[in-house]
C-alpha atoms as a PDB file:
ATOM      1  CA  UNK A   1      -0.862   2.688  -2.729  1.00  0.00           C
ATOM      2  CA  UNK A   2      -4.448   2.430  -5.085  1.00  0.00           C
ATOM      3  CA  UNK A   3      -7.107   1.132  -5.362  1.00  0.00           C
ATOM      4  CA  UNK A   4      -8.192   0.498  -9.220  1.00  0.00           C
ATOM      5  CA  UNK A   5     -12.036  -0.628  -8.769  1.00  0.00           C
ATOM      6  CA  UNK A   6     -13.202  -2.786 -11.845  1.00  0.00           C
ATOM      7  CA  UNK A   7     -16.333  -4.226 -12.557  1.00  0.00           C
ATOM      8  CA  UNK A   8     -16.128  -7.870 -11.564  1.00  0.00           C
ATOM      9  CA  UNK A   9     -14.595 -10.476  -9.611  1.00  0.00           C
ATOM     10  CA  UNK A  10     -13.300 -11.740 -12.923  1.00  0.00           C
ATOM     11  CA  UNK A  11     -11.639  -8.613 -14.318  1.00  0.00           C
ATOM     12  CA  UNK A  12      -9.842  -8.185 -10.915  1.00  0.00           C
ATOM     13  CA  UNK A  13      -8.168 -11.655 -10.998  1.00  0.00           C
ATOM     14  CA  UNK A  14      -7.340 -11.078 -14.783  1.00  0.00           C
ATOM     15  CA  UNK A  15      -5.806  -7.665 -13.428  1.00  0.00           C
ATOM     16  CA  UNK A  16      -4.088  -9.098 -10.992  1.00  0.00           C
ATOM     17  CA  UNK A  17      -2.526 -11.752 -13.307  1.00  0.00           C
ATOM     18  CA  UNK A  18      -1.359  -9.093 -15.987  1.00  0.00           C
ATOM     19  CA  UNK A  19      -0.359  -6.329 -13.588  1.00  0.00           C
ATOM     20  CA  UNK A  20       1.841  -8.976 -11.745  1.00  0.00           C
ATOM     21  CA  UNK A  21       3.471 -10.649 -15.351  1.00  0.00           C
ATOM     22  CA  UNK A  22       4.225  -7.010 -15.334  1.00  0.00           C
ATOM     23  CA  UNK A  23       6.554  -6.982 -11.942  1.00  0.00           C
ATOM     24  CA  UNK A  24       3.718  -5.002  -9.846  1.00  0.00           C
ATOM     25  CA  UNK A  25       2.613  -6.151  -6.522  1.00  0.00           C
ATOM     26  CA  UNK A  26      -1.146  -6.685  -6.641  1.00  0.00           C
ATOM     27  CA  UNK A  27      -3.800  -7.991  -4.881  1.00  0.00           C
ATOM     28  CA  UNK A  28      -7.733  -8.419  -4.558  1.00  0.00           C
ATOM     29  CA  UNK A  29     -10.014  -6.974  -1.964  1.00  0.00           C
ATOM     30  CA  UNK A  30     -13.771  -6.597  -1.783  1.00  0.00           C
ATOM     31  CA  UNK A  31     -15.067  -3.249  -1.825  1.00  0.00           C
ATOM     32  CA  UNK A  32     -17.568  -1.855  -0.003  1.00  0.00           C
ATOM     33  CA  UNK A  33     -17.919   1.782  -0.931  1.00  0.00           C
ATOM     34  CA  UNK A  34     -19.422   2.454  -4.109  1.00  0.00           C
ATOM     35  CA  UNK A  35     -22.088   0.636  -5.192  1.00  0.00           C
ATOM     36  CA  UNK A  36     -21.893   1.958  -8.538  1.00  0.00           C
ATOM     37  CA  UNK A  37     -18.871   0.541  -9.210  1.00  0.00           C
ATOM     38  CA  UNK A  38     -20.229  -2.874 -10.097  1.00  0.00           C
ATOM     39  CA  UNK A  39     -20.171  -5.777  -8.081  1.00  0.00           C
ATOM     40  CA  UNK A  40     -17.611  -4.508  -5.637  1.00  0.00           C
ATOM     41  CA  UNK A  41     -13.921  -5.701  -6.274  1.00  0.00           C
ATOM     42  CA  UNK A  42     -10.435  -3.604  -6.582  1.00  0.00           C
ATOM     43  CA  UNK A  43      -7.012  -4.388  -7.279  1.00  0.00           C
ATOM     44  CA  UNK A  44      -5.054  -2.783  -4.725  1.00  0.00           C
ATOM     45  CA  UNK A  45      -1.320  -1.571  -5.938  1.00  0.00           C
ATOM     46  CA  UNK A  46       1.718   0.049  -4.744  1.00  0.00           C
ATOM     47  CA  UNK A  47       2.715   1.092  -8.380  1.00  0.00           C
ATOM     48  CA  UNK A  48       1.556   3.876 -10.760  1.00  0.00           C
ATOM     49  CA  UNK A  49      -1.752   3.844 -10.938  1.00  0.00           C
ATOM     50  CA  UNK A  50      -1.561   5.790 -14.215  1.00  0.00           C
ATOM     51  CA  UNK A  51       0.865   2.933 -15.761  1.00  0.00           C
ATOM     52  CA  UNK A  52      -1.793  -0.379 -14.329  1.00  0.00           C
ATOM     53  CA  UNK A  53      -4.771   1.413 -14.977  1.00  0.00           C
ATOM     54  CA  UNK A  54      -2.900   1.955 -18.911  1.00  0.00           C
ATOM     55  CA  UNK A  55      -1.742  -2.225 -18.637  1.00  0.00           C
ATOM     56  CA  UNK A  56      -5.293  -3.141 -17.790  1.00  0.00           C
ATOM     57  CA  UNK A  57      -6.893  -0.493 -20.349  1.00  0.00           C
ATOM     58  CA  UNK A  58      -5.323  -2.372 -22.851  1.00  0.00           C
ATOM     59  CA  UNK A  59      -5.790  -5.811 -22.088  1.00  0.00           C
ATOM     60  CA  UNK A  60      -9.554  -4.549 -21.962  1.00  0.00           C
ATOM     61  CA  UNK A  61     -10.235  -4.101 -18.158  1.00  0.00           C
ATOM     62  CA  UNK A  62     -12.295  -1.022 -17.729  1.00  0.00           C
ATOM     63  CA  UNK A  63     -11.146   0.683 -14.233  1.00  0.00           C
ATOM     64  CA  UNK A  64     -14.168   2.386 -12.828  1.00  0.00           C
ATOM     65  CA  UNK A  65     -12.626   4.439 -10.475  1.00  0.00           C
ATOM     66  CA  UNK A  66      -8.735   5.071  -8.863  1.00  0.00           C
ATOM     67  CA  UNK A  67      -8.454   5.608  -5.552  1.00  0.00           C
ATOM     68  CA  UNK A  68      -5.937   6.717  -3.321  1.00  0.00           C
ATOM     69  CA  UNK A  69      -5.157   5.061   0.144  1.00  0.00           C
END
C-alpha cells in the first residue's frame, strides 16, 4: 500500500477519479506529515505506485512524494 502525496485537495480527487477509471482502488486522506508537500492530501493505493504515480504524471498531477505504508 502508498501513499502518493500531491499538492491539493483538487489534484487528489482528480487522482482518485483517473487512477480508479484505471481499475485501482484509491482513496483520499489528509496528511499530516510534511508540510512541504503542499496543502496536505494523498491518494492512498494498493497498486504500483510506479504505474499511478506514471497515470497521474500524465494526466498532469505532480506527486510530491511516494510513500510506503
Amino acid at each position: 500500500m502508498y501513499s502518493l502525496a500531491v499538492g491539493s485537495v483538487t489534484n487528489a480527487l482528480r487522482g482518485k477519479e483517473i487512477l480508479e477509471k484505471n481499475g485501482m482502488n484509491a482513496k483520499i486522506n489528509r496528511y499530516s506529515g510534511n508540510k512541504k508537500l503542499g496543502c496536505g492530501y494523498v491518494i492512498i493505493v494498493s497498486g504500483e505506485a510506479e504505474r499511478c504515480k506514471s497515470l497521474l504524471n500524465s494526466a498532469g498531477i505532480k506527486v510530491l512524494d511516494v510513500i510506503k505504508k
